[in-house]
Protein backbone atom coordinates (compact mmCIF):
# COMPACT_ATOMS: atom_id res chain seq x y z
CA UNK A 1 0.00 0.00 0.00
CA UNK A 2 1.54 3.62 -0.73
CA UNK A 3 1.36 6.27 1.38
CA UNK A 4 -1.74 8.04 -0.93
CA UNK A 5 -3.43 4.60 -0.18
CA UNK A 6 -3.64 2.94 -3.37
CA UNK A 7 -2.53 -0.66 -4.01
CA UNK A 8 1.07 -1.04 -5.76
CA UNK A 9 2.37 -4.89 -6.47
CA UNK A 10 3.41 -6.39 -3.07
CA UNK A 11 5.88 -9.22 -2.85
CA UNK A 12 5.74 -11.51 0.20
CA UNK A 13 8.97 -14.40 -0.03
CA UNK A 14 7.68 -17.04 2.04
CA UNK A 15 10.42 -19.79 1.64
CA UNK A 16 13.59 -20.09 0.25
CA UNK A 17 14.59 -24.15 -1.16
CA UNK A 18 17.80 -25.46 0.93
CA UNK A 19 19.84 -26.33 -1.76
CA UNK A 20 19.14 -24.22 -4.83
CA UNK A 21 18.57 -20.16 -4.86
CA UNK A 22 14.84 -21.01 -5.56
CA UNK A 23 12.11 -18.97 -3.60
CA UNK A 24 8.50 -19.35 -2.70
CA UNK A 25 6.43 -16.07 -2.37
CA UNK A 26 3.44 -14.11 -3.45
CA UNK A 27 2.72 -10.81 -5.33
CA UNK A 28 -0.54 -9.59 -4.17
CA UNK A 29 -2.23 -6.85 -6.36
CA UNK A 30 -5.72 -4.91 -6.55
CA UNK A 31 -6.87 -7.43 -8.35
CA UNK A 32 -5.38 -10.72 -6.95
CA UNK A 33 -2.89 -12.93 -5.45
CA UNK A 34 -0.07 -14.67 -7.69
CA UNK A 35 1.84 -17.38 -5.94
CA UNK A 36 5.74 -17.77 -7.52
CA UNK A 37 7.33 -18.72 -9.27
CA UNK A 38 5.03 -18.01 -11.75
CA UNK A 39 4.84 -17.85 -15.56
CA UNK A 40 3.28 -15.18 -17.48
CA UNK A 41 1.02 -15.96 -20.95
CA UNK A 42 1.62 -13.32 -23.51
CA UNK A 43 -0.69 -11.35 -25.65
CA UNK A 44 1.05 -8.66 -27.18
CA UNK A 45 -1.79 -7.26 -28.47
CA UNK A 46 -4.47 -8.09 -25.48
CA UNK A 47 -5.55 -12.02 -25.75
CA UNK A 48 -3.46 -14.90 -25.89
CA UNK A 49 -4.40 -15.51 -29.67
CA UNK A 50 -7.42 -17.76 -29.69
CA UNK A 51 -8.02 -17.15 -25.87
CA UNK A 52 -10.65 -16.02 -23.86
CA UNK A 53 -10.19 -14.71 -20.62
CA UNK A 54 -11.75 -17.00 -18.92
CA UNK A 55 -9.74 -19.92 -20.46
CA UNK A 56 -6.96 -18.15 -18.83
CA UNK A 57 -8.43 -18.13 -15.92
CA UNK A 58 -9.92 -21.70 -16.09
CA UNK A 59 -5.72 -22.77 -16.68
CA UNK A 60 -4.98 -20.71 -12.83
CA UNK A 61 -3.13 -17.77 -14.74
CA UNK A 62 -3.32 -14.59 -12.52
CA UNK A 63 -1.18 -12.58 -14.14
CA UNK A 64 -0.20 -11.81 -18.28
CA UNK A 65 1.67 -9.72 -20.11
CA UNK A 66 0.70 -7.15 -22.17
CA UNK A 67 3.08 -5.08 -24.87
CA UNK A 68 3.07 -1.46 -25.17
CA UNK A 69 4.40 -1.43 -28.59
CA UNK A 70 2.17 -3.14 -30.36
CA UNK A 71 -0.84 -1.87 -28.36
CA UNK A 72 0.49 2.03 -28.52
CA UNK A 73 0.87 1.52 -32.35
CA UNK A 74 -2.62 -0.28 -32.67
CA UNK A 75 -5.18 0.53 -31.52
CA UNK A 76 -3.10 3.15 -29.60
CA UNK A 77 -2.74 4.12 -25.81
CA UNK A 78 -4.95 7.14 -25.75
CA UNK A 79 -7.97 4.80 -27.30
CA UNK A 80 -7.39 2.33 -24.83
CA UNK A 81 -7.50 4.58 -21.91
CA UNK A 82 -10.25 6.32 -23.09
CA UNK A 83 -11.98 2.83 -23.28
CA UNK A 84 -11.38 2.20 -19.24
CA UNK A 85 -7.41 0.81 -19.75
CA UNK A 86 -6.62 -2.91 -20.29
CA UNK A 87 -8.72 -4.33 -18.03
CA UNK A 88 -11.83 -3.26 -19.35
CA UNK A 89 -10.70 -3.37 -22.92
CA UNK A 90 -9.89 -6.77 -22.90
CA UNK A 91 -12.11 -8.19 -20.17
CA UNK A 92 -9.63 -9.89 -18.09
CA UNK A 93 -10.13 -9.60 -14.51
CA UNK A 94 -6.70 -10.64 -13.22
CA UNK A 95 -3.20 -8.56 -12.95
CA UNK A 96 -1.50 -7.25 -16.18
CA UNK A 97 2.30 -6.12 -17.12
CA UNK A 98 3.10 -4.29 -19.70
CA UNK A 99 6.34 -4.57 -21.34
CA UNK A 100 7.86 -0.68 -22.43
CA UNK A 101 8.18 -2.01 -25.56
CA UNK A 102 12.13 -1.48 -25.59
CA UNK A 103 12.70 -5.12 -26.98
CA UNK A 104 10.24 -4.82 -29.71
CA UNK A 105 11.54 -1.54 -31.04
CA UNK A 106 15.04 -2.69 -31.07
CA UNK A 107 14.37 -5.86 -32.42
CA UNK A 108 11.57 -4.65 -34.82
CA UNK A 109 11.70 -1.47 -36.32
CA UNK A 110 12.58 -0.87 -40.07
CA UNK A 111 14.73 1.87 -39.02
CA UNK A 112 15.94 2.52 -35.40
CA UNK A 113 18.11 5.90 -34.29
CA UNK A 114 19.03 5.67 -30.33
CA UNK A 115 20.33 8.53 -28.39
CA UNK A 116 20.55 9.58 -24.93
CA UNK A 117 17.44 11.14 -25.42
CA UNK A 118 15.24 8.60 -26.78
CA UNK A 119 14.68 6.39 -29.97
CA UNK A 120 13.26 7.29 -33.31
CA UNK A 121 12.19 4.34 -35.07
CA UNK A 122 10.09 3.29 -38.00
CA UNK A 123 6.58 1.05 -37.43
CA UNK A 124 7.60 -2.37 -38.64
CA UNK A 125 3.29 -2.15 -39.61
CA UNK A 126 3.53 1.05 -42.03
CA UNK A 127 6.81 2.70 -41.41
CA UNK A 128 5.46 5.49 -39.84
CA UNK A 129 8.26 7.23 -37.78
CA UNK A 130 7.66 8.02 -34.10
CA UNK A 131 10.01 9.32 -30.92
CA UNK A 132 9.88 7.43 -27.96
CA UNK A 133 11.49 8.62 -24.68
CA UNK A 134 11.24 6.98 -21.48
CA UNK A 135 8.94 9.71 -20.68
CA UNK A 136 6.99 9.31 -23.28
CA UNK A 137 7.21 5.00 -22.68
CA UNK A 138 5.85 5.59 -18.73
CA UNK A 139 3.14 8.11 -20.04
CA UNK A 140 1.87 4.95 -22.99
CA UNK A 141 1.99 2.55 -19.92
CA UNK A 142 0.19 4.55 -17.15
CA UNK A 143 -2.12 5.21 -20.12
CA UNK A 144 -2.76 1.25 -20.83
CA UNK A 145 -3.54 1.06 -16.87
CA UNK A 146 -1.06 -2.18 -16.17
CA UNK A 147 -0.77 -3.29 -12.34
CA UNK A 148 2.94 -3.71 -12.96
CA UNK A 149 4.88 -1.50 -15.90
CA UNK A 150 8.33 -2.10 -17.13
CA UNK A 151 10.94 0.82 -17.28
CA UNK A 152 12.13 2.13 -20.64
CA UNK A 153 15.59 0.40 -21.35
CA UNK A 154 18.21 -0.30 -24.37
CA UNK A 155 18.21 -4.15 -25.34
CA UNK A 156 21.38 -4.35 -27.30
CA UNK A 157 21.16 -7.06 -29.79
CA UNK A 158 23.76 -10.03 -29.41
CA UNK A 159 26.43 -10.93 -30.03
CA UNK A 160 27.88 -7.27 -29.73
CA UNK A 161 31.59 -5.96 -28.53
CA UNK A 162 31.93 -4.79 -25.19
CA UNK A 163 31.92 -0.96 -26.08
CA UNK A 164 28.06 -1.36 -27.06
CA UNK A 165 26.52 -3.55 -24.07
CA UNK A 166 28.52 -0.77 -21.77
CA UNK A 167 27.19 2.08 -23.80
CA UNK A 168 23.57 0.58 -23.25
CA UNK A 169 24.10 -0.14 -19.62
CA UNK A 170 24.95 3.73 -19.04
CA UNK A 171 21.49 4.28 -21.22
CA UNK A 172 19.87 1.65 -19.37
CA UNK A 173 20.30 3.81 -15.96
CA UNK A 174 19.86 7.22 -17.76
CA UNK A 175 16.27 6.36 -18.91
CA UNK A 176 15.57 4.21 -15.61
CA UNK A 177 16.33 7.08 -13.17
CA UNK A 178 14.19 9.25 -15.93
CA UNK A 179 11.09 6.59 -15.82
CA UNK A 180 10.92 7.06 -11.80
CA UNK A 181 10.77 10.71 -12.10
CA UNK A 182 7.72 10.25 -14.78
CA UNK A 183 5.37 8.44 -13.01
CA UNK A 184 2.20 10.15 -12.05
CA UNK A 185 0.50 6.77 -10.99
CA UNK A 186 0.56 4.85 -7.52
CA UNK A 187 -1.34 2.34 -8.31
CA UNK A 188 1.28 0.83 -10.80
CA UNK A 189 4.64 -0.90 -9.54
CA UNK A 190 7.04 -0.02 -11.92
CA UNK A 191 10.22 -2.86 -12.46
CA UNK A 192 13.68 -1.84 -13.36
CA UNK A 193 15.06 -4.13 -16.83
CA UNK A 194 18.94 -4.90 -15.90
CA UNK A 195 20.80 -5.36 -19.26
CA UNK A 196 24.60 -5.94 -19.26
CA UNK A 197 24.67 -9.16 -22.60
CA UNK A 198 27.21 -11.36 -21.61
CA UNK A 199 29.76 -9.13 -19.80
CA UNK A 200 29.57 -10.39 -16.06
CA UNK A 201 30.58 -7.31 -14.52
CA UNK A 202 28.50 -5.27 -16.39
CA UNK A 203 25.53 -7.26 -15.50
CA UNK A 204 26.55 -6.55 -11.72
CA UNK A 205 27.07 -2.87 -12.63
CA UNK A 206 23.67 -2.81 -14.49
CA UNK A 207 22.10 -4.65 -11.17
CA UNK A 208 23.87 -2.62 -8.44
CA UNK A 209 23.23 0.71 -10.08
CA UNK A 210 19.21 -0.36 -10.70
CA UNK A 211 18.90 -1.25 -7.05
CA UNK A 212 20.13 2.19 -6.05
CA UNK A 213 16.86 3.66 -7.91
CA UNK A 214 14.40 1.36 -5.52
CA UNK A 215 12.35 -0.05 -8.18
CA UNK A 216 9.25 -2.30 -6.96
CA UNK A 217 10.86 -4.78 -8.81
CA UNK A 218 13.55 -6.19 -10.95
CA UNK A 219 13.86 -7.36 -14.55
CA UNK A 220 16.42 -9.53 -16.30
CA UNK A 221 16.63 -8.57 -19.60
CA UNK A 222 18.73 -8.77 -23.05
CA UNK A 223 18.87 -12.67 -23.03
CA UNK A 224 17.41 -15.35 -24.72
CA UNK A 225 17.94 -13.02 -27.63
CA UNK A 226 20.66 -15.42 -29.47
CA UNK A 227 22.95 -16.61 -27.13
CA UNK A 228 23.47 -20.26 -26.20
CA UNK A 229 21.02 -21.66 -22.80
CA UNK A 230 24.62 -22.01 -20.89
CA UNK A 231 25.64 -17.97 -21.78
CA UNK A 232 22.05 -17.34 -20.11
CA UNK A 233 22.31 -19.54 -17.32
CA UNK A 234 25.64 -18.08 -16.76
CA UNK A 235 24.64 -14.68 -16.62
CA UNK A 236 21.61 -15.21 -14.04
CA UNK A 237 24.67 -16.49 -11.95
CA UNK A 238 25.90 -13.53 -11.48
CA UNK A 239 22.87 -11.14 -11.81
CA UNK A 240 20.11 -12.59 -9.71
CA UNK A 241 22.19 -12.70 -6.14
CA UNK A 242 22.89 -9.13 -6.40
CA UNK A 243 18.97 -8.11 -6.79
CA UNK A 244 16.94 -7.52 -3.73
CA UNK A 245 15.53 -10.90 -2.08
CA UNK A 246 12.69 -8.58 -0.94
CA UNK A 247 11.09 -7.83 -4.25
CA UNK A 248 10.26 -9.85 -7.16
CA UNK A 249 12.84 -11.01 -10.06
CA UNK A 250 11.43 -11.41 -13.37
CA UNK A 251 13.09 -12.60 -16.44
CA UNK A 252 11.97 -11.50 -19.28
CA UNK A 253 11.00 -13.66 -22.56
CA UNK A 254 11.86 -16.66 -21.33
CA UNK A 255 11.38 -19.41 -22.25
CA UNK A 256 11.43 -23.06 -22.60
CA UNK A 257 10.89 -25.33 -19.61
CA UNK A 258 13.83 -26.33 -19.17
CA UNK A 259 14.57 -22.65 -18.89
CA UNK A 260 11.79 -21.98 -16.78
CA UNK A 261 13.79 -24.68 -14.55
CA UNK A 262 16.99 -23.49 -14.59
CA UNK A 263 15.63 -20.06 -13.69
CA UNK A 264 13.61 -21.12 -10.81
CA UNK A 265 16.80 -22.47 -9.50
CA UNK A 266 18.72 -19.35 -9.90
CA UNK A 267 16.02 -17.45 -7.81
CA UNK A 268 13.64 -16.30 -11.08
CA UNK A 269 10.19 -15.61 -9.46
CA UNK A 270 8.33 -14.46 -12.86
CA UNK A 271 8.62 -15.53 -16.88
CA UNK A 272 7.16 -14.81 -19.54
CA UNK A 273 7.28 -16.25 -23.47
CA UNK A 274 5.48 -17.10 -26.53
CA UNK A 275 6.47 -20.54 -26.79
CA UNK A 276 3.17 -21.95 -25.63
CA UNK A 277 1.16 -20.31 -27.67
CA UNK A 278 2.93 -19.78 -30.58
CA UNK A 279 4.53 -23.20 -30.61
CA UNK A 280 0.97 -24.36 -30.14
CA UNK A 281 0.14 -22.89 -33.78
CA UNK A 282 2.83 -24.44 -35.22
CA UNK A 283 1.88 -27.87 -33.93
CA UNK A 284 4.43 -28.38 -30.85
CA UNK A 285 3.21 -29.86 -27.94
CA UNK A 286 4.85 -30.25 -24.63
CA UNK A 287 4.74 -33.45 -22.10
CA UNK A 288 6.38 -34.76 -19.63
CA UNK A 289 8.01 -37.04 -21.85
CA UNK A 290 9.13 -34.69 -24.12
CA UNK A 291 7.08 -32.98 -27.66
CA UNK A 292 4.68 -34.33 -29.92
CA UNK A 293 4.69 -33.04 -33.09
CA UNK A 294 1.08 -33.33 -34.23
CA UNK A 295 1.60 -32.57 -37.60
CA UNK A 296 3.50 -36.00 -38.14
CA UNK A 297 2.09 -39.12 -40.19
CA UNK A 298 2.63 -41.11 -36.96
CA UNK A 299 -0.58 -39.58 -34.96
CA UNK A 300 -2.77 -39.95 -37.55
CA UNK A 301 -4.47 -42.78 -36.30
CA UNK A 302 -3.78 -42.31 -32.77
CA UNK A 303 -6.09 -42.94 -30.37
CA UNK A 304 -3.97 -42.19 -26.94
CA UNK A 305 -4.48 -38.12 -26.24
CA UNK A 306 -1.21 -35.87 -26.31
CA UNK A 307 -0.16 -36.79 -22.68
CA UNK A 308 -1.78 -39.89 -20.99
CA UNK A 309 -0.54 -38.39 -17.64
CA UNK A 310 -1.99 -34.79 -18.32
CA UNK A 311 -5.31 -33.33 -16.50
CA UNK A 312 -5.86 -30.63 -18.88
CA UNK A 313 -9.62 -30.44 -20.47
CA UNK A 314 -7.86 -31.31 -24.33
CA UNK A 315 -5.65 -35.06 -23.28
CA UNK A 316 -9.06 -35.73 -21.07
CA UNK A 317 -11.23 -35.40 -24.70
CA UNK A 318 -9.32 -35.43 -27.79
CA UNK A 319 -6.94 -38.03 -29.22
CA UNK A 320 -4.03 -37.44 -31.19
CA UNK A 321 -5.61 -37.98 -34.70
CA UNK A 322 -8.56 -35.68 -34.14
CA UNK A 323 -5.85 -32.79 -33.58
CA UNK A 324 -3.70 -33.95 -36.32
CA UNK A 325 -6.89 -33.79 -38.57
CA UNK A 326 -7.55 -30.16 -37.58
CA UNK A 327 -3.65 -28.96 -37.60
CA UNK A 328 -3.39 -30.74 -41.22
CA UNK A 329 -6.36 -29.35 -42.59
CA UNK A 330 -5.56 -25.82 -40.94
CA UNK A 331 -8.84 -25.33 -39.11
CA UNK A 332 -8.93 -22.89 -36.20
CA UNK A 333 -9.95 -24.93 -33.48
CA UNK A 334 -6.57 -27.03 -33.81
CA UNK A 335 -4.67 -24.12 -32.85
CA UNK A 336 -6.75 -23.38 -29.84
CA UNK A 337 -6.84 -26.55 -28.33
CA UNK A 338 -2.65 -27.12 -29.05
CA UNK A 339 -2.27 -23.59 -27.01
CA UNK A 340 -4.75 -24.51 -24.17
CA UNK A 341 -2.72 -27.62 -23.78
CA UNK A 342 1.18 -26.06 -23.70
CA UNK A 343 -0.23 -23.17 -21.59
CA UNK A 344 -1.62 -26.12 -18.92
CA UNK A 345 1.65 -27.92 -19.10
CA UNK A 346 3.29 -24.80 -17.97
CA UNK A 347 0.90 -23.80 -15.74
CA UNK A 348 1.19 -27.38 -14.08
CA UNK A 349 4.99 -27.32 -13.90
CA UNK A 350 5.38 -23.96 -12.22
CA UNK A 351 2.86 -25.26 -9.71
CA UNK A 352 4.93 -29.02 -9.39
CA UNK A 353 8.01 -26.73 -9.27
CA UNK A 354 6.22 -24.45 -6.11
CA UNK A 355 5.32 -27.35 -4.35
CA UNK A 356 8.59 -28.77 -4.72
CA UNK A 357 10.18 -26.16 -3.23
CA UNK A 358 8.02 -26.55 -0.27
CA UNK A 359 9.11 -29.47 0.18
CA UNK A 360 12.65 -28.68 -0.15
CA UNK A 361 12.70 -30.86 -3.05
CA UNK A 362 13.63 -28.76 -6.57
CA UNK A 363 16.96 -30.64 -6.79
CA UNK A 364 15.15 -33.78 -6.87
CA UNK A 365 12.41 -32.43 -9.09
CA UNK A 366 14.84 -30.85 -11.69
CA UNK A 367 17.07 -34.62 -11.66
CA UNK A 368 13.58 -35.96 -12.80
CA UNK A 369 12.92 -33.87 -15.43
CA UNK A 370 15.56 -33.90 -16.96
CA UNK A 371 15.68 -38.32 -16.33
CA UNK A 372 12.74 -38.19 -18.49
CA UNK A 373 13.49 -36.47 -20.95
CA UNK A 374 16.90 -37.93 -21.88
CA UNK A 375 14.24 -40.97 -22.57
CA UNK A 376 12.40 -39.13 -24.55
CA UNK A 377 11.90 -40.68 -28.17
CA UNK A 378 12.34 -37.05 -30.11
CA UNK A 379 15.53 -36.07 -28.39
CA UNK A 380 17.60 -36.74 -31.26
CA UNK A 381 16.17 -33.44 -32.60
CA UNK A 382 17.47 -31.31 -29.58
CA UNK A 383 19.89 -28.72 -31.47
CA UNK A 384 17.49 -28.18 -33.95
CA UNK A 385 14.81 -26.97 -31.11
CA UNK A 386 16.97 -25.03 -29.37
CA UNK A 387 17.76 -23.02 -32.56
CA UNK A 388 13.80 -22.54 -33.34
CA UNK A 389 13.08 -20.95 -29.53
CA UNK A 390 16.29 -18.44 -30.02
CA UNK A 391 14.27 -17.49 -32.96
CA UNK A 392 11.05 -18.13 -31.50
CA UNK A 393 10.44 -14.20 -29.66
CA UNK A 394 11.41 -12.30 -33.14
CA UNK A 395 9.33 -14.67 -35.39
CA UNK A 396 5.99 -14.11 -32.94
CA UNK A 397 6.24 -10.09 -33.02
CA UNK A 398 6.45 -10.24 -36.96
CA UNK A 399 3.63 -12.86 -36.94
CA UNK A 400 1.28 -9.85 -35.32
C-alpha cells in the first residue's frame, strides 16, 4: 500500500529451497494474489491468440503480459485509456504487465536511431516514424492502466563488442532514473530491466546501479535473444544474487521449460514467453516425456491423447488424430486446443516446481525432469529446437 493509499504490487517471499537459490512467495495486487514462481502468458496485443479470458483463468493464470508497442501503435494508448485501460478493454479480470516495448523496437523497427534522449524508429506495420522517450514509454503505460509496468531500457542485440553492451548499460540507468521521475501513478509498480549481454561485470554494474533507484521490482533482460542456454544460465549467476531478495525477479522472454527450470533455480520468481502459444500454432506440444509433433504421419491414427498423464480439459477429450486432422487441414480450433494444452503444461509445472520447493525438493524435481526427458523418443532433434526458440520471440512479433 503507498502512502496516498492505493494498491502497488506487493511481494511476500515465504520460503527459500535449501539447496538451490529457488524462492516461494506471493505478489498480491488490486486485483489478486499470484503465488511464484510463476509464468506469465503473452498477448502482445491483449488475448493470448485464440483465448478467452476465462480460459486463462480456467488454466490458474493470474497474471499476463501485455506489450506497449504493439498496443500504442494499434489501436493506440490514448484509445485504450479512453476505453477504461486494459482491463476493461480486454475483459480480463486478473493482474496485467506491460512490457515498455524497448525489446520490440530494437528488435523490430525498419529503421531505429538511439540517443541519450530517446529512440526514433520506424513502425515495422507502415513505417510510420515516431520518438519514444522513457517519458513518453511511462506516459503509454500509465495510459494502458497495467498493475505492474516495465521501465524504458536499451536491449542491445547479441552478439555485440563490449563498447556497445557498456554504452547501453549507461542508457539503461539514464532512462531508468528518468522513468521514476515520470510516473504520475501509484497504483502501478514499476520494475527496473537490468541489461549488461554477456559481460559479467557489467551485468553486476547494471544490477547494483538499478537497485540504487528502488524499483518495486527487478527485470532480467537482453537474453534469450541469441545466445546459447549455458551464456544465459551463466549470466543469471551472477545477476540474480545481487537483486533484492525482498522484491520480485522477473526474467523477461523466457522461455522453454527447461529454462523456466533453470531459472527457478537461480532465484527467477516471474517468466514470460510465446512458446506456448505460438509453438501451439505451429503444432508443438509439450509433455512430460518430451514434444509431440502433431503434424506427423505417426498420430494420424492415434487414439492415446497428447499426454496420458496430463489433466488438462484437451488429453481428457481429444486423441491425437482428431488434432492432427484439424492442424493438417488448418482449421482454427486445432490451434486453440494445441495452445490450451502447452499453456496447462506450464501452468502445471510452475505449480509441481512451487510445491517442490516446499518441500525442499527442486533438486530432486529438476534430476527428474531432466531423467525423463533424456528418454524421450524425439531427443535426437534437440539442437534443432533449441535453434527454433532463439528465434522463436522475433518470429511471434512479426507474426502480429
Amino acid at each position: 500500500m503507498t502512502d496516498r493509499g492505493t494498491w502497488v504490487a506487493q511481494f511476500t517471499l515465504r520460503q527459500r529451497d535449501r539447496h538451490t537459490a529457488a524462492r516461494l512467495g506471493q505478489v498480491r495486487t488490486a486485483r489478486g494474489v499470484i503465488d511464484t514462481p510463476a509464468f506469465m502468458p503473452v498477448g502482445s496485443l491483449g488475448p493470448v491468440k485464440g483465448l478467452e479470458p476465462d480460459d486463462l483463468h480456467q488454466l490458474g493464470f493470474r497474471l499476463m503480459l501485455n506489450n506497449a508497442y504493439h498496443l500504442y501503435l494499434r489501436p493506440g494508448h490514448k484509445v485504450v485509456a479512453e476505453l477504461g485501460g486494459l482491463h476493461a478493454f480486454t475483459g480480463w479480470s486478473g493482474a496485467i504487465l506491460t512490457d515498455s516495448g524497448g525489446f520490440q523496437i530494437f528488435s523490430l523497427a525498419k529503421l531505429c536511431k538511439v540517443t541519450d534522449e530517446g529512440v526514433t524508429f520506424q513502425s515495422h506495420l507502415d513505417g510510420s516514424t515516431h520518438f519514444i522517450t522513457p517519458e513518453t514509454a511511462i506516459d503509454i503505460e500509465e495510459a494502458l492502466g497495467a498493475d505492474i509496468i516495465m521501465a524504458f531500457d536499451q536491449c542491445v542485440a547479441l552478439p555485440a563488442d563490449r563498447a556497445a553492451v557498456s554504452e547501453g548499460v549507461r542508457r539503461t540507468k539514464l532512462w531508468a532514473e528518468r522513468c521514476q521521475a515520470a510516473r504520475r501513478r501509484t497504483d502501478q509498480a514499476l520494475f527496473g530491466i537490468v541489461q549488461g549481454g554477456l559481460e559479467p561485470d557489467l551485468r553486476v554494474t547494471s544490477a547494483r546501479e538499478l537497485v540504487t533507484l528502488g524499483f518495486d521490482g527487478y527485470a532480467v533482460g537482453g537474453l534469450s535473444v541469441g545466445e546459447s542456454k549455458a551464456d544465459m544460465y551463466r549470466m543469471l549467476d551472477v545477476t540474480a544474487p545481487e537483486l533484492p531478495e525482498e522484491k520480485p525477479r522477473y526474467l523477461m522472454g523466457v522461455g522453454m521449460p527447461e529454462d523456466l527450470i533453470e531459472g527457478v533455480a537461480r532465484g527467477i520468481d516471474l517468466f514470460d514467453c510465446v512458446v506456448p502459444s505460438r509453438h501451439g500454432r505451429t503444432g508443438w506440444l509439450f509433455t512430460g516425456f518430451g514434444r509431440v509433433l502433431i503434424k506427423q504421419a505417426r498420430y494420424r491414427s492415434d487414439e492415446r491423447p497428447i499426454d496420458p498423464d496430463c489433466g488438462c480439459p484437451v488429453c481428457k477429450r481429444y486423441s491425437r488424430a482428431y488434432l492432427h486432422h484439424l492442424f493438417n487441414v488448418k482449421e482454427m480450433l486445432g490451434s486453440r486446443l494445441n495452445t490450451i494444452h502447452n499453456l496447462w503444461y506450464f501452468a502445471d509445472l510452475m505449480q509441481r516446481m512451487r510445491s517442490a520447493i516446499e518441500r525442499g525438493a527442486l533438486s530432486a524435481f529438476r534430476e527428474e525432469f531432466y531423467r525423463l526427458r533424456a528418454a524421450a523418443p524425439f531427443e535426437a532433434d534437440r539442437a534443432v529446437d533449441d535453434e527454433t526458440n532463439r528465434r522463436t520471440g522475433v518470429e511471434e512479433e512479426r507474426s502480429l
